[in-house]
Protein backbone atom coordinates (compact mmCIF):
# COMPACT_ATOMS: atom_id res chain seq x y z
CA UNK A 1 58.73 121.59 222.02
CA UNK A 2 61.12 123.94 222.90
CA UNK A 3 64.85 123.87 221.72
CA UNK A 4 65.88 125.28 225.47
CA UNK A 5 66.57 122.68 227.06
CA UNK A 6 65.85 124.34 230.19
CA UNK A 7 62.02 124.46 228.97
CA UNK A 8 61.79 120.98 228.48
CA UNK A 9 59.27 119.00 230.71
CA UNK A 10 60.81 116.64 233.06
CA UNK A 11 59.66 114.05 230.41
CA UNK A 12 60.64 115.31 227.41
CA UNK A 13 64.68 115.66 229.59
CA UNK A 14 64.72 112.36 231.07
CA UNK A 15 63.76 110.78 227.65
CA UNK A 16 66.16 112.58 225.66
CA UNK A 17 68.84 111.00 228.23
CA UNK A 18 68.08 107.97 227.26
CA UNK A 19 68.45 108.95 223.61
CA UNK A 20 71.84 110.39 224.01
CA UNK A 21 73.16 107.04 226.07
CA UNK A 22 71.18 104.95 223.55
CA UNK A 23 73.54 106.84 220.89
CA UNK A 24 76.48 106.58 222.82
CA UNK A 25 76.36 102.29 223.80
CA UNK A 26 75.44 102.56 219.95
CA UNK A 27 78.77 104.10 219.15
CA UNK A 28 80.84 102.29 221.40
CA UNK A 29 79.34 98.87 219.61
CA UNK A 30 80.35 100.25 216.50
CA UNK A 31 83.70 101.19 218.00
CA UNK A 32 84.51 97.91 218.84
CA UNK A 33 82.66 96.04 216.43
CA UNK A 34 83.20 97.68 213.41
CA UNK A 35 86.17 99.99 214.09
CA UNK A 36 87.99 97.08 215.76
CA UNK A 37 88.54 98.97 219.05
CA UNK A 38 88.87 96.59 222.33
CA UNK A 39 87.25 98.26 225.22
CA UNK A 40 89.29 97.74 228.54
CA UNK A 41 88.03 96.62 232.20
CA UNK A 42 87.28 100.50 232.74
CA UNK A 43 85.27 101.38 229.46
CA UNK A 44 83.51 98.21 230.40
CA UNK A 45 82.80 99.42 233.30
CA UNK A 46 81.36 102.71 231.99
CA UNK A 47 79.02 101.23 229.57
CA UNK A 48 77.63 99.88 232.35
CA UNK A 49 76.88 102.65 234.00
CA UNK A 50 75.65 104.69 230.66
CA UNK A 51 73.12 101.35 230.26
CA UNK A 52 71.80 102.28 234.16
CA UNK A 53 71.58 105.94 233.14
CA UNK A 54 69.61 105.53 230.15
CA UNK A 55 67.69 103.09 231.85
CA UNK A 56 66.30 104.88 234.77
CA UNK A 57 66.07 107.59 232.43
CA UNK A 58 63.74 105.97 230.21
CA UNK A 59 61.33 104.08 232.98
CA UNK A 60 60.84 108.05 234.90
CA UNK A 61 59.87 109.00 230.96
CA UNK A 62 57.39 106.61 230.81
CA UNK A 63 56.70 106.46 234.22
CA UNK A 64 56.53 110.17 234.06
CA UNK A 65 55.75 110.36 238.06
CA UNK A 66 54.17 113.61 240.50
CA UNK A 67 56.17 115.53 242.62
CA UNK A 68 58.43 112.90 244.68
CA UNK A 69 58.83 110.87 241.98
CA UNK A 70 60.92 112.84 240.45
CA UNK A 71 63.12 113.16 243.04
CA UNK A 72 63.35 109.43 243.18
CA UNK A 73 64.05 108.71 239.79
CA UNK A 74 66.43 112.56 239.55
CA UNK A 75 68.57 111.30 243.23
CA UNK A 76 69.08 107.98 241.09
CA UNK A 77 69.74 109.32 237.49
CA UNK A 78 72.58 110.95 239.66
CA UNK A 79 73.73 108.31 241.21
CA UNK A 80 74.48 106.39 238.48
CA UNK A 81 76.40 109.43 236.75
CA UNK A 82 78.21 110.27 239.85
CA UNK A 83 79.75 106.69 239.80
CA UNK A 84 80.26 106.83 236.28
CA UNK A 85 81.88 110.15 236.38
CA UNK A 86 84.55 108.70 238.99
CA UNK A 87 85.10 105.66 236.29
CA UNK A 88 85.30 108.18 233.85
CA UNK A 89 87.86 110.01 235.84
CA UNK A 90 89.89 107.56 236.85
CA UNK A 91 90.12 106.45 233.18
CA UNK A 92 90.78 110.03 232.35
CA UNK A 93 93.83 110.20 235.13
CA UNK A 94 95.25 107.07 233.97
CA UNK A 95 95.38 108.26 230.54
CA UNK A 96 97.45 111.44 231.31
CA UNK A 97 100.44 109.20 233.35
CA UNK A 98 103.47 108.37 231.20
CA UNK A 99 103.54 104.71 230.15
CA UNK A 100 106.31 104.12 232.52
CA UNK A 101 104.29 104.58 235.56
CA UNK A 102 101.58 102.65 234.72
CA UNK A 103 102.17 99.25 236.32
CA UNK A 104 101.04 96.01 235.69
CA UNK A 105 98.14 94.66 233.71
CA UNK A 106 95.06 93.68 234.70
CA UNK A 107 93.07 90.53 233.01
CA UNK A 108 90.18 90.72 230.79
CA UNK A 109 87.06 91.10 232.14
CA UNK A 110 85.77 88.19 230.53
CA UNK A 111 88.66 86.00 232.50
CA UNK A 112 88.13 88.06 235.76
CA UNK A 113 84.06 86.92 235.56
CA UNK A 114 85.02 83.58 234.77
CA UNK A 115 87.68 82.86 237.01
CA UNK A 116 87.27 85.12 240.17
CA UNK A 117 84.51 86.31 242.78
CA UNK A 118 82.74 89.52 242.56
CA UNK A 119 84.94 91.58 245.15
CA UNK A 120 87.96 90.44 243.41
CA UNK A 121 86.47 91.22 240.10
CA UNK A 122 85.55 94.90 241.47
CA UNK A 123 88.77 94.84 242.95
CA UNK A 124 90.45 94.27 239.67
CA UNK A 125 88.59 96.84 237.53
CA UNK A 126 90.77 99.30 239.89
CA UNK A 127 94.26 98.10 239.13
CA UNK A 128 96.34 100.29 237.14
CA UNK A 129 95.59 99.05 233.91
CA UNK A 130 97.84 99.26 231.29
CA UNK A 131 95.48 98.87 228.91
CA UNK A 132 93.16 101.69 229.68
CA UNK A 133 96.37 104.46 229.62
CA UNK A 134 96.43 103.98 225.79
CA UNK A 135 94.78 106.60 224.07
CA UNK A 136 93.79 105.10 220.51
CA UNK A 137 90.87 107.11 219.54
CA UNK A 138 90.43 110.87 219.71
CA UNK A 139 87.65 113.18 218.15
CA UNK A 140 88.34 117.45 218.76
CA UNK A 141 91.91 116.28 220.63
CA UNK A 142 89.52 114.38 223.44
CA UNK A 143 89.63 110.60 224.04
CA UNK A 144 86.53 108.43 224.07
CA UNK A 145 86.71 108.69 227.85
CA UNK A 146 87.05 112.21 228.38
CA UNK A 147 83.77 112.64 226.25
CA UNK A 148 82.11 109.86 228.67
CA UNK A 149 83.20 111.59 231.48
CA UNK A 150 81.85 115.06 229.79
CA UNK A 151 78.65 113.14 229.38
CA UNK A 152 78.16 111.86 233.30
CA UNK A 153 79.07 115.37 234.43
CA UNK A 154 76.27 116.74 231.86
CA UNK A 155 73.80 113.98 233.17
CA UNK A 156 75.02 114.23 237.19
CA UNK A 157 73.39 117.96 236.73
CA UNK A 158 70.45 117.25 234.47
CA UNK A 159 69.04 114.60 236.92
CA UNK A 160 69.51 117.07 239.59
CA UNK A 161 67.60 119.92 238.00
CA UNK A 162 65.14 117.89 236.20
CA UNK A 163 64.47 115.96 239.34
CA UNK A 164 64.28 118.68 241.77
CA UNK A 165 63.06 121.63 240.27
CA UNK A 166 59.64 123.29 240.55
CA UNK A 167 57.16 122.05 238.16
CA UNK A 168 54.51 124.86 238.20
């Protein structure tokens, strides 16, 4: 196997997605769990979507479909990261505002599941949470999730080549 990534079979690229979000649920467990970190509503929220990444990854590795397929399993690959890269970003964005204009706090997740319906639940994961605008861990000057959100963009444009290019 190649080391250019852009040589890789459609395979080979979808399964080493899953890898990479395999690593990085892995490292947010160990985050929390062993570092002590407590996620907020929005990195919840993210993991999520880094589980349905390396999910779909991994069933169009083993799957490894023809032609359409492909497409199917690149368009949803993509999906996923697209919505994870506007978690990401809004995570990112409430980050960079000054603790004074962050407003209000939202509740746990785990209360919000228990306690409310799904819209309001979805609706909650939006509110400005205090919470998610503290920055507590940083590795090269980046927070956990501007690396997530360097991750989706990186997997928004893998699905999309791996899923639509030519396969001679």
């Amino acid at each position: 196997m190649s080391l250019n990534p852009l040589a890789w079979s459609n395979r080979a690229a979808f399964f080493a997605a899953f890898l990479i979000c395999t690593g990085l649920m892995g490292y947010a467990f160990y985050a929390q769990y062993v570092r002590g970190f407590e996620p907020c509503m929005l990195c919840m929220v993210q993991r999520v979507f880094v589980c349905a990444v390396g999910l779909t990854a991994l069933v169009a590795a083993l799957h490894a479909p023809k032609g359409w397929g492909w497409r199917w399993y690149g368009a949803l690959t993509a999906l996923w990261a697209a919505l994870g890269t506007y978690i990401a970003g809004r995570h990112v964005y409430l980050q960079s505002l000054p603790p004074e204009e962050l407003d209000g706090c939202a509740p746990s997740l785990q209360y919000a599941l228990e306690y409310y319906d799904a819209l309001k639940v979805l609706k909650t994961v939006f509110i400005r949470d205090q919470d998610c605008g503290v920055i507590d861990w940083t590795f090269l000057g980046l927070s956990m999730p501007n690396w997530v959100l360097f991750y989706f963009i990186a997997f928004f444009v893998a699905a999309l080549y791996y899923g639509f290019r030519r396969v001679r």
